[in-house]
C-alpha atoms as a PDB file:
ATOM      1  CA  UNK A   1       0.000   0.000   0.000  1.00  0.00           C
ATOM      2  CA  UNK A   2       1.715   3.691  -1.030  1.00  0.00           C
ATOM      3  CA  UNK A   3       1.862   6.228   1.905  1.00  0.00           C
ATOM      4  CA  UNK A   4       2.803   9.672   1.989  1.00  0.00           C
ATOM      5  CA  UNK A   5       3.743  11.256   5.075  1.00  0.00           C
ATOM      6  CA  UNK A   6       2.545  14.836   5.109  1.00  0.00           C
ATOM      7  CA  UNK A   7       5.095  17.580   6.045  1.00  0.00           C
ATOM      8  CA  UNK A   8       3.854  20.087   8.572  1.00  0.00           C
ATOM      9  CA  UNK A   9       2.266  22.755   6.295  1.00  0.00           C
ATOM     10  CA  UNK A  10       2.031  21.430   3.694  1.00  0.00           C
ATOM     11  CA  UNK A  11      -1.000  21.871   1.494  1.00  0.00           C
ATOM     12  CA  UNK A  12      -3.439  18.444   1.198  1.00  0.00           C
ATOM     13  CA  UNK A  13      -3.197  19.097  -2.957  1.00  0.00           C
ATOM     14  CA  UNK A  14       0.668  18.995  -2.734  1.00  0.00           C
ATOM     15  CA  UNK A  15       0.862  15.649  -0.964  1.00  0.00           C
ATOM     16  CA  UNK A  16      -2.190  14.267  -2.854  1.00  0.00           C
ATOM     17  CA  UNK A  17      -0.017  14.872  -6.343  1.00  0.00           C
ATOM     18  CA  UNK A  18       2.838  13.064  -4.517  1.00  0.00           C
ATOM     19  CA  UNK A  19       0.375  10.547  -3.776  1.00  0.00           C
ATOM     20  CA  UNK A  20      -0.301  10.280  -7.233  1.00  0.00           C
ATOM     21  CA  UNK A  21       3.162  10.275  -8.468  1.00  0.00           C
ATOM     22  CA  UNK A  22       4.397   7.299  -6.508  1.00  0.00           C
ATOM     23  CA  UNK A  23       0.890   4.973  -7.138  1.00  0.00           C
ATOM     24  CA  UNK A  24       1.895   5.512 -10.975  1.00  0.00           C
ATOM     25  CA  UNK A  25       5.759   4.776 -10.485  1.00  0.00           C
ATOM     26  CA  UNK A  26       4.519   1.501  -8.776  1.00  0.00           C
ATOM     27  CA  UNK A  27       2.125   1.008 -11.539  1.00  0.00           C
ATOM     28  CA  UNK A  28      -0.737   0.927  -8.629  1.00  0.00           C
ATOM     29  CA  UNK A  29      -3.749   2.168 -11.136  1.00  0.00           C
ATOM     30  CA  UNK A  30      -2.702   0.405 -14.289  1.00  0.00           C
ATOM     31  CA  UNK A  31      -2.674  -2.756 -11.942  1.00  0.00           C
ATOM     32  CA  UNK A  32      -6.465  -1.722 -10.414  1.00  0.00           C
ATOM     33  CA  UNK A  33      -7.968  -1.153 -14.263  1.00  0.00           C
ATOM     34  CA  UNK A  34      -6.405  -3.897 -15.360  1.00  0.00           C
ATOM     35  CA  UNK A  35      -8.169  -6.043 -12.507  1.00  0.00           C
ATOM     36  CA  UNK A  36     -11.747  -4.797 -12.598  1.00  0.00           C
ATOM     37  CA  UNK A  37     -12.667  -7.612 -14.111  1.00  0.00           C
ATOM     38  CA  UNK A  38     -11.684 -10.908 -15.230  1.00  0.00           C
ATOM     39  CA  UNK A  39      -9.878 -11.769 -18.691  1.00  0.00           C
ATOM     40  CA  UNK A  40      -9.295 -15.350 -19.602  1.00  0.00           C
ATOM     41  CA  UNK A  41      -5.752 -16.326 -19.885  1.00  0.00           C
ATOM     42  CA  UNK A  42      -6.366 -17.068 -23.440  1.00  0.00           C
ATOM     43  CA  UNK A  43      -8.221 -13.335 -24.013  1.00  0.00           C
ATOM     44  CA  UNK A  44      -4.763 -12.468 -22.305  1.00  0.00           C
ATOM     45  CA  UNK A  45      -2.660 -13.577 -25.184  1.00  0.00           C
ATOM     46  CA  UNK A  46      -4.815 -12.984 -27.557  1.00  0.00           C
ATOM     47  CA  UNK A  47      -4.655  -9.156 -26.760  1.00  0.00           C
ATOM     48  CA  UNK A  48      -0.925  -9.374 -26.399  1.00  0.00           C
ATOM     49  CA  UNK A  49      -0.387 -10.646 -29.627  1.00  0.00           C
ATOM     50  CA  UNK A  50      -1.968  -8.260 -31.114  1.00  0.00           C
ATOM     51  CA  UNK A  51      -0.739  -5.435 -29.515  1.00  0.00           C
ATOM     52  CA  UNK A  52       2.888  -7.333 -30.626  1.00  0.00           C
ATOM     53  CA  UNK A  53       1.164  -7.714 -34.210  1.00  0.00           C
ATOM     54  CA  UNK A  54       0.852  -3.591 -34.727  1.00  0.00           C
ATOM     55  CA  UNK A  55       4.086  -2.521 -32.448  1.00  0.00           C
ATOM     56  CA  UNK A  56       5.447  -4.842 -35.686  1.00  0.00           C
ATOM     57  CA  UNK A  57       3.434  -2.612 -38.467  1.00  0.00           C
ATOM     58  CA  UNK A  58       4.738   0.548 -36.629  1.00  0.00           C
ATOM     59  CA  UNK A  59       8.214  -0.512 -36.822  1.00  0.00           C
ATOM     60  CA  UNK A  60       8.528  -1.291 -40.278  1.00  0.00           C
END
C-alpha cells in the first residue's frame, strides 16, 4: 500500500499529487484497471499478440 507522510504545512493538494506520483511509479492504477474484471488467460494472449502484431506494423 503507497503512503505519503505529510510535512507540517504542507498543502493536502501537494501531498495528494505526490500521492499520485508514486501509485503511478509503482504502476498501482494500471494494476487496479487492469483487474476490474476478469480476462481469460487465453483473451490475455490474444490481446498481447496483437498489440505485438501492430508494435510490428509501426516498426517497419
Amino acid at each position: 500500500m503507497s503512503e505519503v507522510r505529510m510535512k507540517k504545512g504542507e498543502a493536502v493538494e501537494k501531498a495528494l499529487r505526490r500521492l499520485k506520483k508514486k501509485m503511478d511509479k509503482e504502476g498501482t492504477l494500471k494494476e487496479i484497471r487492469n483487474r476490474r474484471y476478469y480476462e481469460k488467460p487465453s483473451e490475455i494472449k490474444r490481446r498481447m499478440a496483437k498489440r505485438a502484431a501492430a508494435r510490428q506494423r509501426h516498426n517497419k
